[in-house]
Protein backbone atom coordinates (compact mmCIF):
# COMPACT_ATOMS: atom_id res chain seq x y z
CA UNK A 1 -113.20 43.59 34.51
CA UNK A 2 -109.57 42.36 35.23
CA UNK A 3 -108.35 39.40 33.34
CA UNK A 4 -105.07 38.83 34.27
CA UNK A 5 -105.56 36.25 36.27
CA UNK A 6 -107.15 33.98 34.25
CA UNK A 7 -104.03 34.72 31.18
CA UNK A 8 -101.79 31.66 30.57
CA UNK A 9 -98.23 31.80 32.62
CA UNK A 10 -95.69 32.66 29.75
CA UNK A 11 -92.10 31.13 30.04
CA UNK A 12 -89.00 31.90 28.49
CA UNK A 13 -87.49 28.75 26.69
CA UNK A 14 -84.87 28.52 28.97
CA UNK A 15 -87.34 27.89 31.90
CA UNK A 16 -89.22 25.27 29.69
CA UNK A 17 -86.21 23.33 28.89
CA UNK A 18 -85.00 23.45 32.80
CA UNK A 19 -88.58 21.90 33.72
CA UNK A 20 -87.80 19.23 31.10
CA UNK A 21 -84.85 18.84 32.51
CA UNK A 22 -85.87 18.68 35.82
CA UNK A 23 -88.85 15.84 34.86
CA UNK A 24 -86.11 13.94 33.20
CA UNK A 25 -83.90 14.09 36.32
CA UNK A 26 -86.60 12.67 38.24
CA UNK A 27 -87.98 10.03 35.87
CA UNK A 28 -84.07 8.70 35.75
CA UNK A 29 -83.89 9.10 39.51
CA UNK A 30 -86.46 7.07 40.34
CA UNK A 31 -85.46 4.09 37.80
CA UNK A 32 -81.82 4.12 38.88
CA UNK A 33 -83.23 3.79 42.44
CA UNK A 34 -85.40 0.86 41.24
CA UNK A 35 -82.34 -0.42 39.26
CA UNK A 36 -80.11 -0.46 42.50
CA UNK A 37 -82.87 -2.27 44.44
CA UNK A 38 -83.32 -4.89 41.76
CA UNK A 39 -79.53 -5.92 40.62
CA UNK A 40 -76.59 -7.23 42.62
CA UNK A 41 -74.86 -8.31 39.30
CA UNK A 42 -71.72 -6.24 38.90
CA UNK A 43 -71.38 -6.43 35.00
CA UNK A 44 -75.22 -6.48 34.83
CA UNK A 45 -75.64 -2.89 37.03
CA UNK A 46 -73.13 -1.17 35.35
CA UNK A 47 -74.49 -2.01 31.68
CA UNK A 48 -78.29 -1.30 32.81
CA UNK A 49 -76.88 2.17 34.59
CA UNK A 50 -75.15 2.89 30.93
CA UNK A 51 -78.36 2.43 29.42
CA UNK A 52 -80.63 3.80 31.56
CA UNK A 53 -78.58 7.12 31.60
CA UNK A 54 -78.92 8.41 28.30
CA UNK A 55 -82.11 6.97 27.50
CA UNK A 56 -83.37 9.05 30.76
CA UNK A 57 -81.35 12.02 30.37
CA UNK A 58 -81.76 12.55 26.82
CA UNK A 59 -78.01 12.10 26.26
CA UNK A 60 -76.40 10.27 23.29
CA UNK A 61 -73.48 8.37 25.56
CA UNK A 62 -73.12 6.47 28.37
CA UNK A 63 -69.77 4.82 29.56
CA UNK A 64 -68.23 3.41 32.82
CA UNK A 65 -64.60 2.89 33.63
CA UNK A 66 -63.71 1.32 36.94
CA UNK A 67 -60.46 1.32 38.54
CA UNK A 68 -57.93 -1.45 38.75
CA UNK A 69 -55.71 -0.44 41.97
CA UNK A 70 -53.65 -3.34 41.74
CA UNK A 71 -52.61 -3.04 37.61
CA UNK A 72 -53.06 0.62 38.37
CA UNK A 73 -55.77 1.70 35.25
CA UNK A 74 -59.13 2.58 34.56
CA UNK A 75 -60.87 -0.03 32.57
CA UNK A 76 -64.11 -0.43 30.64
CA UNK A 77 -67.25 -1.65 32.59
CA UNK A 78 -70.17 -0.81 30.46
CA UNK A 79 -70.94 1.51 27.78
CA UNK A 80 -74.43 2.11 26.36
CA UNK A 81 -75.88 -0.09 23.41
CA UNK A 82 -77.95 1.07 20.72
CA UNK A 83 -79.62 -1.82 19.67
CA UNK A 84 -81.91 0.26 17.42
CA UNK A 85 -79.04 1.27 15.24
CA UNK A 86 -76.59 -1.24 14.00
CA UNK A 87 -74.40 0.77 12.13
CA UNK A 88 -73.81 2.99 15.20
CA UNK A 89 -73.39 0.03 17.10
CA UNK A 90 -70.46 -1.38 14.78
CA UNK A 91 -69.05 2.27 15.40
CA UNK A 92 -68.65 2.11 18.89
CA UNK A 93 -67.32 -1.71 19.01
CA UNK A 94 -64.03 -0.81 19.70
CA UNK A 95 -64.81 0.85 22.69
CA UNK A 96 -65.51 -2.65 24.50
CA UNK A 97 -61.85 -4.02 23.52
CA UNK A 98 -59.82 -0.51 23.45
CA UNK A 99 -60.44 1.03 26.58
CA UNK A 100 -57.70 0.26 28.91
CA UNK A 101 -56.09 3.45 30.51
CA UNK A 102 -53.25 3.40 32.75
CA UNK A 103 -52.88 5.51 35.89
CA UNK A 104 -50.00 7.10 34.18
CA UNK A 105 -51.40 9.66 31.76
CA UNK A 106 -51.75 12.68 33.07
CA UNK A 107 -52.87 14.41 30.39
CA UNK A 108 -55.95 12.07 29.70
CA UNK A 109 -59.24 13.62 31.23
CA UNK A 110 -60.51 10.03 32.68
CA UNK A 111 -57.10 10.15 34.53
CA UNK A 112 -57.32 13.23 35.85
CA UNK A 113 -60.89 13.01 36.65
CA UNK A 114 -59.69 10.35 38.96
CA UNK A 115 -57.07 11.45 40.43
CA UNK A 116 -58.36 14.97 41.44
CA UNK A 117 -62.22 12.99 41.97
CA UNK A 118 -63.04 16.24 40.01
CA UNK A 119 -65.52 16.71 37.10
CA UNK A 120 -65.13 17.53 33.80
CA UNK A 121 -66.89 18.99 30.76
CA UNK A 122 -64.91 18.75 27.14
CA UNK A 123 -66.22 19.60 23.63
CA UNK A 124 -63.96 16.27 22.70
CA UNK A 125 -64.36 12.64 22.96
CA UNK A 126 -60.31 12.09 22.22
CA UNK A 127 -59.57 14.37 25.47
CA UNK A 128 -61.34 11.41 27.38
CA UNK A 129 -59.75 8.09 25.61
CA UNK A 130 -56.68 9.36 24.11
CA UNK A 131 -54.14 7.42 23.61
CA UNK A 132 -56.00 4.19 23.87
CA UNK A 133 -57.70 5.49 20.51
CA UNK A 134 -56.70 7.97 18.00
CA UNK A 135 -58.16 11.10 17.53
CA UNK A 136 -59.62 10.05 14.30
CA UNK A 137 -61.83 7.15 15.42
CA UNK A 138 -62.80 9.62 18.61
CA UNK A 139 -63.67 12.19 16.00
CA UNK A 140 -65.86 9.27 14.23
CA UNK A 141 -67.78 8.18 17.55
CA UNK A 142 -68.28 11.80 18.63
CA UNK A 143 -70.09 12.73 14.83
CA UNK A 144 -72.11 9.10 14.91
CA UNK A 145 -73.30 9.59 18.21
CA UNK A 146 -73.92 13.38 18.00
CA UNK A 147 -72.43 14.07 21.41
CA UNK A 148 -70.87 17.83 21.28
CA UNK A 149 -70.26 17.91 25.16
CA UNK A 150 -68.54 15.50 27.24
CA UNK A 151 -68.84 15.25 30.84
CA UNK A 152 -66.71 13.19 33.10
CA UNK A 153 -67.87 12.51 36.72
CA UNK A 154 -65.98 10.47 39.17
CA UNK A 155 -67.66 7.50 40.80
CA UNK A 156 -67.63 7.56 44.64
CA UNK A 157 -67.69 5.19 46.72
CA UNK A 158 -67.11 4.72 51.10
CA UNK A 159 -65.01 8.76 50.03
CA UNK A 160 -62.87 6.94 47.78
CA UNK A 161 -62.65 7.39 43.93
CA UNK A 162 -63.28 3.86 42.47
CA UNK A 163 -64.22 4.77 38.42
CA UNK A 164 -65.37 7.32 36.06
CA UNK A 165 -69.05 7.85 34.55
CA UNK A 166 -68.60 9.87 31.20
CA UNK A 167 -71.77 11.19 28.94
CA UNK A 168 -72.20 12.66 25.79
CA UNK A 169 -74.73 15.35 25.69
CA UNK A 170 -76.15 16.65 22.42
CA UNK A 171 -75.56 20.25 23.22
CA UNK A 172 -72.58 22.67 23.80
CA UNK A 173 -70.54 23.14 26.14
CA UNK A 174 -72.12 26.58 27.29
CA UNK A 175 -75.65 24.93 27.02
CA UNK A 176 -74.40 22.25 29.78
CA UNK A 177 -76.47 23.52 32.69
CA UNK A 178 -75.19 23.30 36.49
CA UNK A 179 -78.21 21.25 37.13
CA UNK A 180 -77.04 18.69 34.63
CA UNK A 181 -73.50 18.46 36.21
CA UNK A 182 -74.97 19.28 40.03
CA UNK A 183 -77.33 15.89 39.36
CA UNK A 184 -74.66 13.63 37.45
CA UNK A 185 -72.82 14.38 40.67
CA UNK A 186 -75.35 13.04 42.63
CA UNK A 187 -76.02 10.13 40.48
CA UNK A 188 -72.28 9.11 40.54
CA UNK A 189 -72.47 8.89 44.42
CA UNK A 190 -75.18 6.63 44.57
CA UNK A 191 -73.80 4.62 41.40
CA UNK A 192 -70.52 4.41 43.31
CA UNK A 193 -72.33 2.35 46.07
CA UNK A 194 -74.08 0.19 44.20
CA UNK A 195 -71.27 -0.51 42.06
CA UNK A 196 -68.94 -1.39 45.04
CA UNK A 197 -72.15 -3.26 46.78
CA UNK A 198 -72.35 -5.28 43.17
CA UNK A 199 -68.63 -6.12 43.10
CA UNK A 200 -68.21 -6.91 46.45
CA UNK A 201 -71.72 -9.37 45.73
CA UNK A 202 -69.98 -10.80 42.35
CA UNK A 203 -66.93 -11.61 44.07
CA UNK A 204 -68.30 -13.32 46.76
CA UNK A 205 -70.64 -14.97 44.28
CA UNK A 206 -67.53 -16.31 42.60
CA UNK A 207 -65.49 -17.20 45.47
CA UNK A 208 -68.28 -19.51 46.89
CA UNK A 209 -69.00 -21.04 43.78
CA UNK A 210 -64.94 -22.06 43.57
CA UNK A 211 -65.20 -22.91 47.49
CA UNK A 212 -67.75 -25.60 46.21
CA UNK A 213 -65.90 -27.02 43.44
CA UNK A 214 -62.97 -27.24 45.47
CA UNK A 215 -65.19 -28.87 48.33
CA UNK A 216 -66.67 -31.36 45.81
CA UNK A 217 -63.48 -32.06 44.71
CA UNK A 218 -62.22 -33.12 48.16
CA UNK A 219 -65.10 -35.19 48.95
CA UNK A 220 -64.55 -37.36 45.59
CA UNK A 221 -61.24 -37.37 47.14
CA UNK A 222 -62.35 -37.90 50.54
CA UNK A 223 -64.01 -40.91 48.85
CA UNK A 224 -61.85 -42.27 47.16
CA UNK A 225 -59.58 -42.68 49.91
CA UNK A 226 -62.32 -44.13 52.27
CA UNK A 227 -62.49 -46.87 49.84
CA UNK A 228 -58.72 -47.52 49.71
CA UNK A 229 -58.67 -47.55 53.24
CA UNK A 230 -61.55 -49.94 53.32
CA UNK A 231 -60.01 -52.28 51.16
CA UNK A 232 -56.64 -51.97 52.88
CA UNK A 233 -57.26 -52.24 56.12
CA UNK A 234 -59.79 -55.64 54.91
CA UNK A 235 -56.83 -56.62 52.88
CA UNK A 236 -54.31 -56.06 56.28
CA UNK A 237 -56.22 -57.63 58.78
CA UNK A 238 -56.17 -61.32 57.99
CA UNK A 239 -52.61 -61.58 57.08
CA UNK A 240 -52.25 -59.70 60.48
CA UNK A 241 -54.47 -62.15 62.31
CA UNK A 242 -52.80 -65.20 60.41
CA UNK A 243 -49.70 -63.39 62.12
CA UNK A 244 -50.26 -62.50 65.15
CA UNK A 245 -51.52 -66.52 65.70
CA UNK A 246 -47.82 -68.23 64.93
CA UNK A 247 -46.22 -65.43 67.11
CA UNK A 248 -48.98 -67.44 69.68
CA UNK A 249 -47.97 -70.53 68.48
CA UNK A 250 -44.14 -69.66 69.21
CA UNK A 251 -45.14 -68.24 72.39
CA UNK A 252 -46.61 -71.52 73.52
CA UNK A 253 -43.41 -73.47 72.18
CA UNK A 254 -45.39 -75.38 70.51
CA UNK A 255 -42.51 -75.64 67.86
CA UNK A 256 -39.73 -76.04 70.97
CA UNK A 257 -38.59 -74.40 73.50
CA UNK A 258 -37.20 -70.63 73.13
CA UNK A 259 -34.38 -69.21 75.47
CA UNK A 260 -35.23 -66.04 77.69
CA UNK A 261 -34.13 -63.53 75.00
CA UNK A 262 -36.08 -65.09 72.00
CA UNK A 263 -39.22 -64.72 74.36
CA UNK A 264 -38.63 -61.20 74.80
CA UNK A 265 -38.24 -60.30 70.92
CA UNK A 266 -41.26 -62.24 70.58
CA UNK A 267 -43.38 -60.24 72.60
CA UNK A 268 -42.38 -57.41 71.10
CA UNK A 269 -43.24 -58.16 67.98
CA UNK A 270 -46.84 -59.51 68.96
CA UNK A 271 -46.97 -56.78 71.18
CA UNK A 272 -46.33 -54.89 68.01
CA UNK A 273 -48.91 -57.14 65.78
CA UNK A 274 -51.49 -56.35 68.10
CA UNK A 275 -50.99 -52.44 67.78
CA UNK A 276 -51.15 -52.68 63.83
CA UNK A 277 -54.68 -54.94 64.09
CA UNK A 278 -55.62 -52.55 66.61
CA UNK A 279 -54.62 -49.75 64.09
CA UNK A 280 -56.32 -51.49 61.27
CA UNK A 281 -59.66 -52.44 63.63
CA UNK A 282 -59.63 -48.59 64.36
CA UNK A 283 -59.52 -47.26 61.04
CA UNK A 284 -62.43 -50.12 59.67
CA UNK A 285 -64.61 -48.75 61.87
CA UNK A 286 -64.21 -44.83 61.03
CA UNK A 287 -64.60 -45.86 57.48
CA UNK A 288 -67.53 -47.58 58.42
CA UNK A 289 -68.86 -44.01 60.03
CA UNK A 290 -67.21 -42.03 56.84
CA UNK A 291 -69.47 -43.87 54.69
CA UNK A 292 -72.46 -43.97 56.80
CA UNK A 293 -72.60 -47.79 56.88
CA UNK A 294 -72.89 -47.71 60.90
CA UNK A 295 -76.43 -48.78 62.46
CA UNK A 296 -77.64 -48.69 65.84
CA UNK A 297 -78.88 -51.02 67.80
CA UNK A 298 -80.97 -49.25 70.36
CA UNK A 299 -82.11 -51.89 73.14
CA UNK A 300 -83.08 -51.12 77.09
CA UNK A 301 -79.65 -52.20 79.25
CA UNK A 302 -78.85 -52.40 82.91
CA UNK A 303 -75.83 -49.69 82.75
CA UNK A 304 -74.02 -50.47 86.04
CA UNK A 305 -73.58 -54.13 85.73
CA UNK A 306 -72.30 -53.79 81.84
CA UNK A 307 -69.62 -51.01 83.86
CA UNK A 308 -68.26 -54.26 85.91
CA UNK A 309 -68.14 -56.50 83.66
CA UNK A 310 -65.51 -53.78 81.41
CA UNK A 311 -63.96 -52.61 84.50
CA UNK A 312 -63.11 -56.20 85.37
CA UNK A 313 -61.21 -56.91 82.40
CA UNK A 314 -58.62 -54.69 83.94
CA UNK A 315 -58.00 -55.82 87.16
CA UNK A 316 -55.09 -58.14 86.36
CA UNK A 317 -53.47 -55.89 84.15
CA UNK A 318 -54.14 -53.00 86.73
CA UNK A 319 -52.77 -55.26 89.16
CA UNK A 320 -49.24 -56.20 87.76
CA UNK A 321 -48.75 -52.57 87.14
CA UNK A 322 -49.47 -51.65 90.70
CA UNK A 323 -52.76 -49.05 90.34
CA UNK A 324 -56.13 -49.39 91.55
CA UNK A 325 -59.76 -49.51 89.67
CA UNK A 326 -63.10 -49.74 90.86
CA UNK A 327 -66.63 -48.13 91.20
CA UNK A 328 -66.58 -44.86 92.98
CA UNK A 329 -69.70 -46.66 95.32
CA UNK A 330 -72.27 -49.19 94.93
CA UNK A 331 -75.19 -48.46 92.60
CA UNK A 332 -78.64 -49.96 92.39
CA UNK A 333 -79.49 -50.79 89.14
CA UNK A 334 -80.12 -48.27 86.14
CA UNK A 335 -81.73 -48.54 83.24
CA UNK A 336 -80.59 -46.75 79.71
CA UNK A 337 -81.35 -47.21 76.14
CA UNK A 338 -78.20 -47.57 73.71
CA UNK A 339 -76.37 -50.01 71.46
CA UNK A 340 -74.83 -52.64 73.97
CA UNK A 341 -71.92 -53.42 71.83
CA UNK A 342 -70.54 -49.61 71.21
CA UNK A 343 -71.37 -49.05 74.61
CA UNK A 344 -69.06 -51.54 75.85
CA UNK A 345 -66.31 -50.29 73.18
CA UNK A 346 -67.03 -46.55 74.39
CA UNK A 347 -66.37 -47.86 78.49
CA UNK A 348 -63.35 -50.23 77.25
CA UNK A 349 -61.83 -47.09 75.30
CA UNK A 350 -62.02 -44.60 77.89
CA UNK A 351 -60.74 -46.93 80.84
CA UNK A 352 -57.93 -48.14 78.56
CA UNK A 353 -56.97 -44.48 77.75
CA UNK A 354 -57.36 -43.87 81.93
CA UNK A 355 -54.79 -46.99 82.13
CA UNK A 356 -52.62 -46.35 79.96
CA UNK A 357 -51.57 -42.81 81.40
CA UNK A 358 -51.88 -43.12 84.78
CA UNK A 359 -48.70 -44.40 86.39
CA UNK A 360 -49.22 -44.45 90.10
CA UNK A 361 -52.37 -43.96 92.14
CA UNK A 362 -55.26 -45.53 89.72
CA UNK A 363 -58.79 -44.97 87.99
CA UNK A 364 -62.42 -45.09 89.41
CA UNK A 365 -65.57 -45.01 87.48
CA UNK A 366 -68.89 -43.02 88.56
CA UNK A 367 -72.05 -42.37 87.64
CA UNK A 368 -74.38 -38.97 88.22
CA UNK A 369 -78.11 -39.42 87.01
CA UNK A 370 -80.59 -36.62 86.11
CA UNK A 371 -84.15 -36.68 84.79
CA UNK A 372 -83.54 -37.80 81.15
CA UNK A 373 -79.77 -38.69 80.79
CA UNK A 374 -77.20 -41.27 82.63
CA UNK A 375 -73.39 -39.34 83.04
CA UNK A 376 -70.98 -42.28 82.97
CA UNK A 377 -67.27 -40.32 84.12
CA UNK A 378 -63.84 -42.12 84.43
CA UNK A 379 -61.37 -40.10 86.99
CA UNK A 380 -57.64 -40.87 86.60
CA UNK A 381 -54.52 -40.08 88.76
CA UNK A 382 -52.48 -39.74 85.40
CA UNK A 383 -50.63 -37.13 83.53
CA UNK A 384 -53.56 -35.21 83.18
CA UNK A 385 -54.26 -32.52 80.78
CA UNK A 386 -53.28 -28.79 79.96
CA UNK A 387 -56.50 -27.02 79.73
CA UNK A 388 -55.80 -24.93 75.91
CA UNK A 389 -54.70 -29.16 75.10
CA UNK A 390 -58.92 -30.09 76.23
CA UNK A 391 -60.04 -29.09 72.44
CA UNK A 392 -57.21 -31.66 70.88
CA UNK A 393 -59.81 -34.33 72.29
CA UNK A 394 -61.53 -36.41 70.30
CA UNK A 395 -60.87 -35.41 66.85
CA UNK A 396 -59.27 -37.89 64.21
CA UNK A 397 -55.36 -38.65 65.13
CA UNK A 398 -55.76 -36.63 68.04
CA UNK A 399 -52.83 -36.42 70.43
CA UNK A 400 -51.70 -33.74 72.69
CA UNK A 401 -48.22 -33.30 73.54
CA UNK A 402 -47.35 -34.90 76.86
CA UNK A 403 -49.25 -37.94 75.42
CA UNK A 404 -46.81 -38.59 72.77
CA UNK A 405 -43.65 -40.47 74.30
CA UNK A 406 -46.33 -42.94 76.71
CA UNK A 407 -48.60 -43.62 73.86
CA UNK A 408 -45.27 -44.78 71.83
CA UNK A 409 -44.17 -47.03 74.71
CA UNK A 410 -47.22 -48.51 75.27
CA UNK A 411 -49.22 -48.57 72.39
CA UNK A 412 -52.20 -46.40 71.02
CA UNK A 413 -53.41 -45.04 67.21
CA UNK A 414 -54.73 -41.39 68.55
CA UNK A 415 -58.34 -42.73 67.02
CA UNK A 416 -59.67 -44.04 70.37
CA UNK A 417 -61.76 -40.94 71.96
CA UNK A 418 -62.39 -39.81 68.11
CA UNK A 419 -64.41 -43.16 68.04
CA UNK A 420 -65.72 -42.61 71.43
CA UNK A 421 -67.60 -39.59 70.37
CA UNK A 422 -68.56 -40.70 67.06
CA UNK A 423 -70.20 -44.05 68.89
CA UNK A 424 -71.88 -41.69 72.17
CA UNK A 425 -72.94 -38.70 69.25
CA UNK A 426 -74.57 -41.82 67.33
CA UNK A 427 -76.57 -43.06 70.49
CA UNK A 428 -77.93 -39.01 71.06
CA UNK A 429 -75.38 -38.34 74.00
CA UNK A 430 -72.57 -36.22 74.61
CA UNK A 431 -68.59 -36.75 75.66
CA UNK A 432 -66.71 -34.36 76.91
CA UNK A 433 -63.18 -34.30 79.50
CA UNK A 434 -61.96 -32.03 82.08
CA UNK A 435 -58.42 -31.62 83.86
CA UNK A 436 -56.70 -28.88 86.07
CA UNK A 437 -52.95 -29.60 84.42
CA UNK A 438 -50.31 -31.24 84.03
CA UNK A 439 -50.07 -33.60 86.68
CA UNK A 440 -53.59 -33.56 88.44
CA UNK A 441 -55.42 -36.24 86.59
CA UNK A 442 -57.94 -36.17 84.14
CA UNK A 443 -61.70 -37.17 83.74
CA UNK A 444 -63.06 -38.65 80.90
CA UNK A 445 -67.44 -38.81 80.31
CA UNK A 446 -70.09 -39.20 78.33
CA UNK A 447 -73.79 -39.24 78.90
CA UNK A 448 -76.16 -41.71 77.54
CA UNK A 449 -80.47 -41.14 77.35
CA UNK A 450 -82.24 -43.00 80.60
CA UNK A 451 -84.65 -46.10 79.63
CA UNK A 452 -88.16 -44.87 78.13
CA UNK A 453 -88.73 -48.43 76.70
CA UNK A 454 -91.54 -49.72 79.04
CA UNK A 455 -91.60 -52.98 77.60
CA UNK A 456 -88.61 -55.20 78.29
CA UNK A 457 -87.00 -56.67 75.34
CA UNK A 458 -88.03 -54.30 73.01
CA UNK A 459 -85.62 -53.11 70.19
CA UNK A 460 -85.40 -50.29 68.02
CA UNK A 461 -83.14 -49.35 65.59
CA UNK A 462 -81.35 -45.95 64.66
């Protein structure tokens, strides 16, 4: 009867201690996978890689430099902590506050590990971290810790060198098997990754979190000075007003009569008066919106006679300065839901705006319907409007170039459409403008919701 096949396999030792090996590899494989998945801390991945390493591997060391491209060194990320053993942990405390090497020595293995993105075995610790520490306290670490081989693998990342991983091995240097360096190899690639991944994480972790101190810094700021402007402009306005009624008075003579050129220096300056209430009227009400003290008064309106009743107010006006206004045709009556009061301030800023830049020819106001929303559109003959100048519309102090010298003459504080939008965005419509050029006139609209109150007088607010 043949046995054989039922003998136990014999294997050398060497074969043993590769399967070891081998199981070890794969056991520290599979938690530095997990690891990676589980931790985008940069200081946090490199210390659990340090740890999970040697306690894997079998190996008596773990350290990680990383480089510093723009102070041109390696310095310490991690090393290994042996909790278990305080004395050995007092030992290796220097490590965390000594290791600091600079690009420039060549003959330091960490260096030159990096440089050539080479690896390297050594029987000494010193060879590594000289001359950051002497060869005596490397000669003390290497006998606590029991490492007689050290191996230094550079850390890739993207094909570029960005750090070393060194390990102490509790064998010789002959004993160091190409599977140990072949797999440290491997693990340095996908530690370089996760490293970079982690780092890139932390620093955009850090740069948001000083993005939103600095943004809660400017809205205390932003606060503060929408409450000085709140108190200003209240504080500005009646002395203004109290003003701008003796420059009346004087107009009137009521305190005698005034020659031709005192009359003329007096209109300027109420001209002027008016421009600074104006101003002051302007920036109340963006406060008001700033602070989000503004309420809407949402009621059902008859659009087209509210768009006389503005549009008349500049027919004299549009009269002594020789240009024409008026409906673009007759309308029947429609029906919208909005705040009456902005509404009228949103028609009485955009036909000002139309007068005040349109020379010769004049303005007309329309009106295009669809199912759910009103388009209310003023078309001037003015200076119109470069189209890369459209997206200078409507923001706060907005003012385009060719603007600049008419709105000086003739008055203006560049918050008009920015008050337009805020009052139309309020209400649930849009605004919006459109021009050719310089030169062809400009048109100005907004659209408002059509009426879906079916009971007449009813009010609701927003």
């Amino acid at each position: 009867m043949d046995l054989t096949n039922n003998l136990p396999v014999q294997l050398e030792e060497s074969e043993v201690l590769e399967i070891i090996d081998r199981n070890r590899a794969l056991d520290a494989t599979n938690k530095l996978i997990q690891l990676v998945l589980d931790t985008t801390e940069f200081s946090d991945l490199t210390q659990r890689i340090v740890d999970l390493i040697p306690a894997a591997m079998g190996y008596q060391l773990g350290l990680i430099l990383t480089s510093e491209p723009e102070n041109q060194r390696l310095v310490k990320a991690s090393v290994s902590k042996y909790a278990e053993d305080v004395n050995l942990s007092k030992v290796l405390a220097p490590l965390y506050n000594a290791i600091n090497i600079p690009y420039g020595y060549e003959d330091n293995l960490a260096v030159k590990a990096f440089k050539e993105a080479k690896q390297f075995v050594s029987p000494y610790l010193w060879e590594v971290f000289k001359p950051v520490i002497t060869k005596e306290q490397a000669g003390t670490i290497q006998d606590t810790v029991s490492a007689t081989a050290i191996i230094v693998t550079p850390i890739f990342a993207r094909g570029d060198v960005i750090g070393i991983l060194i390990v102490g091995l509790p064998k010789t240097m002959d004993q160091v098997t190409n599977f140990e360096r072949s797999l440290l190899k491997k693990f340095s690639k996908n530690v370089g990754i996760a490293i970079e991944n982690a780092r890139q994480f932390s620093k955009l972790k850090t740069e948001k979190e000083e993005l939103h101190k600095a943004f809660a810094n400017l809205q205390v700021l932003n606060t503060l000075k929408d409450e000085f402007l709140s108190v200003a402009s209240h504080e500005l306005r009646t002395p203004m007003t109290i003003v701008k009624s003796y420059l009346w008075m004087l107009d009137q003579q009521e305190a005698g009569k005034m020659n031709t050129k005192q009359l003329e220096y007096l209109h300027k300056a109420s001209d002027g008066t008016q421009r600074m209430i104006n101003l002051i009227n302007d920036m109340l009400n963006i406060s008001r919106f700033e602070q989000k003290k503004v309420t809407y008064n949402i009621v059902q309106l008859e659009i087209v006679s509210i768009i006389k009743d503005v549009l008349s107010g500049f027919e004299i006006r549009a009269k002594e300065k020789g240009i024409a206004t008026g409906m673009y045709k007759d309308y029947e009556p429609i029906y919208v839901d909005c705040d009456e009061q902005k509404l009228r301030e949103v028609l009485t800023n955009l036909m000002e705006n139309a007068f005040k830049f349109t020379k010769d020819g004049g303005f007309i106001v329309g009106i295009d319907e669809s199912e759910d929303a009103v388009k209310i559109w003023i078309k001037d003959s003015g200076l119109g409007i470069e189209p890369n100048d459209l997206q200078k519309l409507f923001h706060k102090f907005g003012r385009i170039d060719n603007s600049y010298t008419i709105a000086t003459e003739v008055g203006g504080t560049g918050l008009g459409l920015y008050i337009v939008k805020l009052y139309v965005e309020g209400m649930g419509g849009k605004v919006g403008a459109i021009s050719e050029g310089s030169g062809k006139g400009s048109t100005f609209w907004f659209t408002i919701a059509k009426n879906k109150i079916t009971v007449s007088g009813y009010t609701s607010s927003k």
